[in-house]
C-alpha atoms as a PDB file:
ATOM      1  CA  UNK A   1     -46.318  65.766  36.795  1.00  0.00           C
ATOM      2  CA  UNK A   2     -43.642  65.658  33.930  1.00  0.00           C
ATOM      3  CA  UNK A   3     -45.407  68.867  32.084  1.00  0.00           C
ATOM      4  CA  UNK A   4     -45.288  70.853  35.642  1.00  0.00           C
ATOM      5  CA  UNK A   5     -41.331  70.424  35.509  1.00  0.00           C
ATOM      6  CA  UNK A   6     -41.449  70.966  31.952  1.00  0.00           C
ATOM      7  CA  UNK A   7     -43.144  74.363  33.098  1.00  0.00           C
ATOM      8  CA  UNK A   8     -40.371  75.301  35.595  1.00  0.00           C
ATOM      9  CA  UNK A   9     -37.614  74.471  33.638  1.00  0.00           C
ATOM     10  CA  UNK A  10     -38.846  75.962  29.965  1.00  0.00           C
ATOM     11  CA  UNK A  11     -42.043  77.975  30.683  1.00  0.00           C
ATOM     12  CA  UNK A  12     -42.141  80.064  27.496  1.00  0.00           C
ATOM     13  CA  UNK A  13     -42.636  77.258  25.333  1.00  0.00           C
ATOM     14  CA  UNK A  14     -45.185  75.426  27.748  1.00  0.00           C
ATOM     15  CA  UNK A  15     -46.834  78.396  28.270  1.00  0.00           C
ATOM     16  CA  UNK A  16     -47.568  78.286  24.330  1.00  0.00           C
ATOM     17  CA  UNK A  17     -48.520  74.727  24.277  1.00  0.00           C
ATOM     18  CA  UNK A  18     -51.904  74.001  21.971  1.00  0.00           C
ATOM     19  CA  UNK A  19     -51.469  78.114  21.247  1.00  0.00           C
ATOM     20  CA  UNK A  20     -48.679  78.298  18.735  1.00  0.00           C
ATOM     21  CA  UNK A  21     -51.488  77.857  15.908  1.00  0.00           C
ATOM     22  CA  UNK A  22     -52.976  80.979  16.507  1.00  0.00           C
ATOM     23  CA  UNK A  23     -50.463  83.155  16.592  1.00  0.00           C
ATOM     24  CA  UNK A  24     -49.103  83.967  12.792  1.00  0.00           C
ATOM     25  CA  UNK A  25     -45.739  85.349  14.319  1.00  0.00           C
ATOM     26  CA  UNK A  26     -43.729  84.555  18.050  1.00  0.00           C
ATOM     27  CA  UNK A  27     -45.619  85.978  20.696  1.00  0.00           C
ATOM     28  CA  UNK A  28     -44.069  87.766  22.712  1.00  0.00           C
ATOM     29  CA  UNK A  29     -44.393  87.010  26.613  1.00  0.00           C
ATOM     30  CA  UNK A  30     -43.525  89.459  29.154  1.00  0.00           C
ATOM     31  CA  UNK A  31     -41.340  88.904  31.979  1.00  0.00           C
ATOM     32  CA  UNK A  32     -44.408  88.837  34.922  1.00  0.00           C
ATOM     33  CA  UNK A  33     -46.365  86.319  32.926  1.00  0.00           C
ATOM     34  CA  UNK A  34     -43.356  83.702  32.508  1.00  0.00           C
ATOM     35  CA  UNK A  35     -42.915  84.478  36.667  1.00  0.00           C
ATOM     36  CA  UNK A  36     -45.791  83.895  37.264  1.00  0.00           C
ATOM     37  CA  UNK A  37     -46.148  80.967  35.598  1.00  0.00           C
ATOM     38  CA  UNK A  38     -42.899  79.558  36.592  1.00  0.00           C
ATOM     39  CA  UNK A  39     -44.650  80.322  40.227  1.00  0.00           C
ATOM     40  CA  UNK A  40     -47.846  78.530  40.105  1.00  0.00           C
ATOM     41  CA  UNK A  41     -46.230  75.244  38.351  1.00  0.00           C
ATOM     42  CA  UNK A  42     -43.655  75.049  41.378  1.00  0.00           C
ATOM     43  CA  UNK A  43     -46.623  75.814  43.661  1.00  0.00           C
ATOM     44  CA  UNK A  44     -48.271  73.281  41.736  1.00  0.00           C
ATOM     45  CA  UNK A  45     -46.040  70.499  42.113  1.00  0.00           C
ATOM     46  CA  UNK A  46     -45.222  71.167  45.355  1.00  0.00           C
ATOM     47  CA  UNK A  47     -49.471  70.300  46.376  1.00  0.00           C
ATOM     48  CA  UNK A  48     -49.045  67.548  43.836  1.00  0.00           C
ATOM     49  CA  UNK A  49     -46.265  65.776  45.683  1.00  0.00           C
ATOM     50  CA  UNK A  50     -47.566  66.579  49.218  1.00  0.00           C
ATOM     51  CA  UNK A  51     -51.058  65.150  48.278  1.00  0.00           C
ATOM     52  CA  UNK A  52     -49.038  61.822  46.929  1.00  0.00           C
ATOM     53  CA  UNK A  53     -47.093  61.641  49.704  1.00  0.00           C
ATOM     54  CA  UNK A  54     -50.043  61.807  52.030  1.00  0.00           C
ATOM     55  CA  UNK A  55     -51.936  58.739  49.776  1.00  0.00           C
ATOM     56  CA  UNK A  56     -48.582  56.795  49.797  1.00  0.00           C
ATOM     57  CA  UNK A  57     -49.320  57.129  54.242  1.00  0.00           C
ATOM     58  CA  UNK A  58     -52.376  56.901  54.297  1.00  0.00           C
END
């Protein structure tokens, strides 16, 4: 859950994470890539915490 925040809050450098090494240079990441992957780690964590929630009740 920590490295979905991680994702929302810094995605360019998550979105690297275990890639740096094959890149000889900074990639460069476009704008709809870090959206989109800003998008599905907030959608992530959002079914995350509902499915906890709905163990915690259960």
């Amino acid at each position: 859950m920590a490295l979905l925040v991680w994702s929302i809050v810094n995605p360019e450098e998550s979105y690297l994470l275990g890639k740096r090494w094959m890149f000889k240079e900074e990639p460069d990441i476009s704008e709809a890539d870090i959206f989109m992957f800003r998008l599905s780690s907030i959608v992530s964590l959002i079914i995350v915490v509902l499915l906890f929630v709905a163990w915690i009740i259960r």
